[in-house]
C-alpha atoms as a PDB file:
ATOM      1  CA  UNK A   1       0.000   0.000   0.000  1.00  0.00           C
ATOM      2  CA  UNK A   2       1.513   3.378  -0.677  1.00  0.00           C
ATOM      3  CA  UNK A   3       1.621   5.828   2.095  1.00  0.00           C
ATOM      4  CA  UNK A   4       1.041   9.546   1.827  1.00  0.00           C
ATOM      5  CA  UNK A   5       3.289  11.850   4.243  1.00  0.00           C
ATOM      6  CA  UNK A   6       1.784  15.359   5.531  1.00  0.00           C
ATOM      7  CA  UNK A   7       3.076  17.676   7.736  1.00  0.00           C
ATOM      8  CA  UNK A   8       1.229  18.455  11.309  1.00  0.00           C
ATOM      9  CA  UNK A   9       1.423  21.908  13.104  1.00  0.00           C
ATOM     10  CA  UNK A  10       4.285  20.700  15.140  1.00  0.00           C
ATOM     11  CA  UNK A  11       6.194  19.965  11.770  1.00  0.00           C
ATOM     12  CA  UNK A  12       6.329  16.488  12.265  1.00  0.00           C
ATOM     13  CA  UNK A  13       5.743  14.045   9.514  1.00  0.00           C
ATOM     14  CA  UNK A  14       2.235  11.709   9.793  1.00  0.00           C
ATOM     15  CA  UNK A  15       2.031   8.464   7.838  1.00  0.00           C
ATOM     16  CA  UNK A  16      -1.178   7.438   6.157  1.00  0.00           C
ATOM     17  CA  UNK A  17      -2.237   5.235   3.657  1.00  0.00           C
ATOM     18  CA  UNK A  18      -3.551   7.056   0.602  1.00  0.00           C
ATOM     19  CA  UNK A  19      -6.648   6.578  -0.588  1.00  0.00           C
ATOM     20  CA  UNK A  20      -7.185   4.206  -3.466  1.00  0.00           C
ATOM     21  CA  UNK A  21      -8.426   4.990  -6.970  1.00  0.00           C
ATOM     22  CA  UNK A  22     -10.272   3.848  -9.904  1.00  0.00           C
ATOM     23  CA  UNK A  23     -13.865   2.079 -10.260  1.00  0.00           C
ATOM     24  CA  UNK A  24     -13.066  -0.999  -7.904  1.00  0.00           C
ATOM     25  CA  UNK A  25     -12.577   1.272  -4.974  1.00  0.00           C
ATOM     26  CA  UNK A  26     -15.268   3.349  -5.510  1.00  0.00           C
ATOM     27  CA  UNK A  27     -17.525   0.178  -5.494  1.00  0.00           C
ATOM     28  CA  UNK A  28     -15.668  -1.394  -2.650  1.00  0.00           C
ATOM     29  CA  UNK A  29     -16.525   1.645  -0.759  1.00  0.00           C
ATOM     30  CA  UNK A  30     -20.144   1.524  -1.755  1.00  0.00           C
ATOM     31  CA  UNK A  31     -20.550  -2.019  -0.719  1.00  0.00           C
ATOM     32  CA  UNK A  32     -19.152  -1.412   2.283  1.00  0.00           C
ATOM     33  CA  UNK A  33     -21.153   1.756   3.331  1.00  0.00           C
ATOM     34  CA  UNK A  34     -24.104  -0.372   2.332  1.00  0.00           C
ATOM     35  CA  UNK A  35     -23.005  -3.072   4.784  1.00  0.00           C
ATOM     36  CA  UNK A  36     -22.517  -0.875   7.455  1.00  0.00           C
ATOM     37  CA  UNK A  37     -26.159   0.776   6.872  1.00  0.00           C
ATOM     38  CA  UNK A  38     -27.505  -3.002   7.027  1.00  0.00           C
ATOM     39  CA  UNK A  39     -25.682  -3.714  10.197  1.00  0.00           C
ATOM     40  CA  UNK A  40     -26.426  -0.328  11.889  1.00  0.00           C
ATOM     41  CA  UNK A  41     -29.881  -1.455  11.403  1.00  0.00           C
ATOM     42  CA  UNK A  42     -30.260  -4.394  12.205  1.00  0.00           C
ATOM     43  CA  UNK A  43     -28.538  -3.740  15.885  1.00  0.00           C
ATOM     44  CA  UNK A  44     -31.489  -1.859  16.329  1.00  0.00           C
ATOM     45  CA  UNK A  45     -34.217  -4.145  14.798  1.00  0.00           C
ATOM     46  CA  UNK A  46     -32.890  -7.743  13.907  1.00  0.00           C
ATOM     47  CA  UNK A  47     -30.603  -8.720  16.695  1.00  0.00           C
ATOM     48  CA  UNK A  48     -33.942  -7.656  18.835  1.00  0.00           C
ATOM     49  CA  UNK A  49     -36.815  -9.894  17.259  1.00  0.00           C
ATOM     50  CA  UNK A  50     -33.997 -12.539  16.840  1.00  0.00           C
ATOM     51  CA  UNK A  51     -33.733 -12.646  20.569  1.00  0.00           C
ATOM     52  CA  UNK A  52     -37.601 -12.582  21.223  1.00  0.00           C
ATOM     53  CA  UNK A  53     -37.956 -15.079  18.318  1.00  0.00           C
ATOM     54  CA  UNK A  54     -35.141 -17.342  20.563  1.00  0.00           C
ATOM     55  CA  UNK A  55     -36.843 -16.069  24.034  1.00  0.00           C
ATOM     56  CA  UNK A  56     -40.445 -17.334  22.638  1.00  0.00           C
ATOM     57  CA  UNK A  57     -38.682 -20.781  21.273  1.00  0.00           C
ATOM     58  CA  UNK A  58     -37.826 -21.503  24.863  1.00  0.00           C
ATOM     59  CA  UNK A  59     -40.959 -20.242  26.299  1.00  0.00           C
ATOM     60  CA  UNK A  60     -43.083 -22.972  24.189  1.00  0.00           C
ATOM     61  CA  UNK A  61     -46.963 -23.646  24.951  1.00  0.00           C
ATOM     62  CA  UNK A  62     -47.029 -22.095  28.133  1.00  0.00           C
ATOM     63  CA  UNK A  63     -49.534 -19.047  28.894  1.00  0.00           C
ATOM     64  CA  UNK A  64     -46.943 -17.337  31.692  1.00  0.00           C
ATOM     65  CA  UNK A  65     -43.780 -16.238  30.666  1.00  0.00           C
ATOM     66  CA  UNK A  66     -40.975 -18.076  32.659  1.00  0.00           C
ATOM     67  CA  UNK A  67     -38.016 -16.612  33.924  1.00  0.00           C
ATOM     68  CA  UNK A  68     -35.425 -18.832  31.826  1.00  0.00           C
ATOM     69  CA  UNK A  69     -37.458 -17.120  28.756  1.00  0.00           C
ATOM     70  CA  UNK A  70     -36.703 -13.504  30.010  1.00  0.00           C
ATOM     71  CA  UNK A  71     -32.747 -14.692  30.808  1.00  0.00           C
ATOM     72  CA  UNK A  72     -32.550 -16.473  27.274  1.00  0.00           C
ATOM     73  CA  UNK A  73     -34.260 -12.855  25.679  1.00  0.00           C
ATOM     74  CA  UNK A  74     -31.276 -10.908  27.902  1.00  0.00           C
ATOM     75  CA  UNK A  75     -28.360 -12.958  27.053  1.00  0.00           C
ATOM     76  CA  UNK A  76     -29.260 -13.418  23.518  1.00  0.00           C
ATOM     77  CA  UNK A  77     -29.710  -9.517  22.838  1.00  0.00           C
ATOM     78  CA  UNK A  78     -26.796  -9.018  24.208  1.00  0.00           C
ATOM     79  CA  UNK A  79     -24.829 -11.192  22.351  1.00  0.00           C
ATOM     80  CA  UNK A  80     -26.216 -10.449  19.201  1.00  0.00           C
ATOM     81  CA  UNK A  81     -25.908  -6.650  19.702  1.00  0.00           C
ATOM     82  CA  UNK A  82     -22.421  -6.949  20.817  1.00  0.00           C
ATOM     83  CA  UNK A  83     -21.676  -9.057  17.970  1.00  0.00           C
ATOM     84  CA  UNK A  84     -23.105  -6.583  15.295  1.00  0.00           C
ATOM     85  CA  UNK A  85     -21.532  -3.729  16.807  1.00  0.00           C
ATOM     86  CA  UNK A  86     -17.839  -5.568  16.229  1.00  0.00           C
ATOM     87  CA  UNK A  87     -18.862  -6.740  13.003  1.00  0.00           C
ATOM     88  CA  UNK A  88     -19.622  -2.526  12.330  1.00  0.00           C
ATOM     89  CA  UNK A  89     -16.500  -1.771  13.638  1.00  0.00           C
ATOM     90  CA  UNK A  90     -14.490  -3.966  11.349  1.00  0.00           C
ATOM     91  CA  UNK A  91     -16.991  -2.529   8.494  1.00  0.00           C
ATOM     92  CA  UNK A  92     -16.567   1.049   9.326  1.00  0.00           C
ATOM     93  CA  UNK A  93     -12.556   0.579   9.398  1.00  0.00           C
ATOM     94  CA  UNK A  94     -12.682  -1.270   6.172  1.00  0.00           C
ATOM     95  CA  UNK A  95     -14.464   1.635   4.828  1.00  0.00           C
ATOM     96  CA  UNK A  96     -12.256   3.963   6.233  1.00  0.00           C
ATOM     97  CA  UNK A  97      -9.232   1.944   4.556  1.00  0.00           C
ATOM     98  CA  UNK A  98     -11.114   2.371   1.394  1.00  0.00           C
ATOM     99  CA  UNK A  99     -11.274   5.893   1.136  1.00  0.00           C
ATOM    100  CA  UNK A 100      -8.351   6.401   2.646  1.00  0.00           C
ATOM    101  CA  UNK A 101     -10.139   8.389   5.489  1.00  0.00           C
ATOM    102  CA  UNK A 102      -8.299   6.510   8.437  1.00  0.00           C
ATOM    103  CA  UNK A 103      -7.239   8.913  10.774  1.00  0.00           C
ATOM    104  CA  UNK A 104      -3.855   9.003  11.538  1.00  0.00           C
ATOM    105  CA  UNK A 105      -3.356  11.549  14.827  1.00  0.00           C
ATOM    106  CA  UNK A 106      -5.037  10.526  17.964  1.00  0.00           C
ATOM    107  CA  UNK A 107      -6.929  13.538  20.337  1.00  0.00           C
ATOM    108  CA  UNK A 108      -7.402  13.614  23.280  1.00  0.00           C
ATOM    109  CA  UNK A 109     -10.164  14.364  25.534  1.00  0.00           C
ATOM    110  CA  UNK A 110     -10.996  17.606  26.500  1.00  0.00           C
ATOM    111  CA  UNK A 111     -10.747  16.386  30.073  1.00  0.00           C
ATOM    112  CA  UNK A 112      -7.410  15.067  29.812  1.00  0.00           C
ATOM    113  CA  UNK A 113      -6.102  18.364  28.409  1.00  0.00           C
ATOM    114  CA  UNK A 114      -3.849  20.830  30.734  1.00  0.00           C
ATOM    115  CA  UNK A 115      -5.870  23.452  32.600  1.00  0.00           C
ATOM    116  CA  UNK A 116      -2.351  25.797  32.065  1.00  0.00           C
ATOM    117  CA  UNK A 117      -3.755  28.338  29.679  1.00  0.00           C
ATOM    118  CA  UNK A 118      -2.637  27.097  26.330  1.00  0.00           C
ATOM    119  CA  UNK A 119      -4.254  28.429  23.151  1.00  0.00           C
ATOM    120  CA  UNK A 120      -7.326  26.353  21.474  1.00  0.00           C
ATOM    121  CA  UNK A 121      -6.604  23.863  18.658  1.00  0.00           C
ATOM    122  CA  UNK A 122      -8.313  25.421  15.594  1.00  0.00           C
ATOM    123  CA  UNK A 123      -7.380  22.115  14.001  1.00  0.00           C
ATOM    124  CA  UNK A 124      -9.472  20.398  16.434  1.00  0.00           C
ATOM    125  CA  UNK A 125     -12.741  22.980  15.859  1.00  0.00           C
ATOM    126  CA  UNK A 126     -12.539  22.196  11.835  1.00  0.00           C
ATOM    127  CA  UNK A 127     -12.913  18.123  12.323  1.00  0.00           C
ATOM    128  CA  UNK A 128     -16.003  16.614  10.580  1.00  0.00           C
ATOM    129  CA  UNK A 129     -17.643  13.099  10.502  1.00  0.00           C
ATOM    130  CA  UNK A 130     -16.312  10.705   8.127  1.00  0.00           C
ATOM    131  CA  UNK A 131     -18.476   9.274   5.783  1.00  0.00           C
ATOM    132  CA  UNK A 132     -19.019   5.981   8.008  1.00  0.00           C
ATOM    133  CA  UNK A 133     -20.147   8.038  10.641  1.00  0.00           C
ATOM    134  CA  UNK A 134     -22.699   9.734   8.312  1.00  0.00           C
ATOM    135  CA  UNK A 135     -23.953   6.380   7.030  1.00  0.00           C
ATOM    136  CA  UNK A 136     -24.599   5.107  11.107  1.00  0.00           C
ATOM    137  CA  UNK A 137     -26.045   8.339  12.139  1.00  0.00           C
ATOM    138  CA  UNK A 138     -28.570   8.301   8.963  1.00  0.00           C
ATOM    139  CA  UNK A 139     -29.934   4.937   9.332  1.00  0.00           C
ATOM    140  CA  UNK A 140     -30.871   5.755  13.226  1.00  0.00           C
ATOM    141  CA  UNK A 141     -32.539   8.804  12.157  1.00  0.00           C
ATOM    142  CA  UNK A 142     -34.685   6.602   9.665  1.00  0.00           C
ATOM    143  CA  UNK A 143     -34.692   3.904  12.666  1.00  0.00           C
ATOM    144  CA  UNK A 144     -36.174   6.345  14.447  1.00  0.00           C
ATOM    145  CA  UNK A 145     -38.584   8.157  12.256  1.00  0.00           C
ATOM    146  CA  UNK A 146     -39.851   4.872  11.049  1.00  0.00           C
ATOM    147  CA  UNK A 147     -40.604   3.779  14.949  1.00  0.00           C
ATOM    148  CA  UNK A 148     -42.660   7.652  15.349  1.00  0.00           C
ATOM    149  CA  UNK A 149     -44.597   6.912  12.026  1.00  0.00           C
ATOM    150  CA  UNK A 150     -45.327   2.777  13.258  1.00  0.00           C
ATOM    151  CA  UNK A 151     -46.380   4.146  17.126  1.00  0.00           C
ATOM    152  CA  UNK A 152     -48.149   7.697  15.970  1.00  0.00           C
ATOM    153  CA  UNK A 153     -50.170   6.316  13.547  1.00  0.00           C
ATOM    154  CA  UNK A 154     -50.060   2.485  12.556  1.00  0.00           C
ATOM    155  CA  UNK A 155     -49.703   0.522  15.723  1.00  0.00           C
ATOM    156  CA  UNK A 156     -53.483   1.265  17.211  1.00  0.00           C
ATOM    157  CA  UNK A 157     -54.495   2.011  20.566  1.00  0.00           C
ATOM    158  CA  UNK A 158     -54.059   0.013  23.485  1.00  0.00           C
ATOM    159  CA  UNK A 159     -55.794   2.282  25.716  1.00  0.00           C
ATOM    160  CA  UNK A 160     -59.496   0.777  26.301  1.00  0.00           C
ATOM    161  CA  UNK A 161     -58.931  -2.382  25.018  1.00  0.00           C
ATOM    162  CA  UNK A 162     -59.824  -1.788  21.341  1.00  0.00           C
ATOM    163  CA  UNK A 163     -57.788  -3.525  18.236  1.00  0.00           C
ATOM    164  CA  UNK A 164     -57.193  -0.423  16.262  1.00  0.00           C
ATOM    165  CA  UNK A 165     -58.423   3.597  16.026  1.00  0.00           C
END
């Protein structure tokens, strides 16, 4: 991979990889923000209703839930959620990779910053999202408007014991 050398504030030279060209990266890219979007979504929608699926499997015939259904419902959200949020990870730095958008200088906190009086970083004010951030933070917004649209004015009213509006 070639590597691409730029020059910080402090003068120091900061190896990255440079971003790759052509058709097959631009595709690779695509695929990959695609696979993050399905991933980002289904942490919030499939690796739930796979656990309830699992919790009701163990449940069976019975008209009370038991408590070994709740536990299986816990552990298996868990698992699954923690699984698809490593599988993003590895996704979103793939991505990253891609479009050469890895970032090469690590910040630190603001609370872990000296209290002595030095200037502001400007550098630190002018730092935007990458584009695998963008992709995660769009499909919760459509996560989440699709929930408001469902429980406004789909789902029905359980108030007063009626099946629908």
């Amino acid at each position: 991979m070639v590597a691409r050398a730029a020059r910080g504030a402090s003068g120091l030279s900061v190896e990255g990889p440079a971003p790759a060209s052509g058709s097959g990266s631009k595709l690779k890219a695509v695929l990959l923000a695609a696979a993050m979007a399905f991933l980002a979504l289904n942490v919030w929608t499939g690796s739930p209703l796979l656990a309830l699926w699992i919790g009701s499997r163990v449940q069976g015939e019975e008209s009370q839930p038991s408590m070994g259904a709740f536990a299986v419902v816990i552990v298996a959200l868990i698992a699954f959620s923690m699984g698809l949020y490593q599988l993003l990870k590895l996704t979103m730095h793939a991505y990253q990779e891609a479009t050469g958008t890895t970032p090469t200088v690590r910040t630190h906190a603001p609370w872990l910053r000296s209290m002595r009086g030095e200037r502001p970083d400007r550098r630190a004010a002018a730092a935007r999202i990458s584009g695998a951030e963008k992709v995660v933070v769009a499909t919760v917004l459509v996560a989440a408007a699709a929930f408001e649209i469902w429980f406004f004015f789909l789902s029905g009213s359980s108030i007063g014991g009626s099946g629908g509006r």
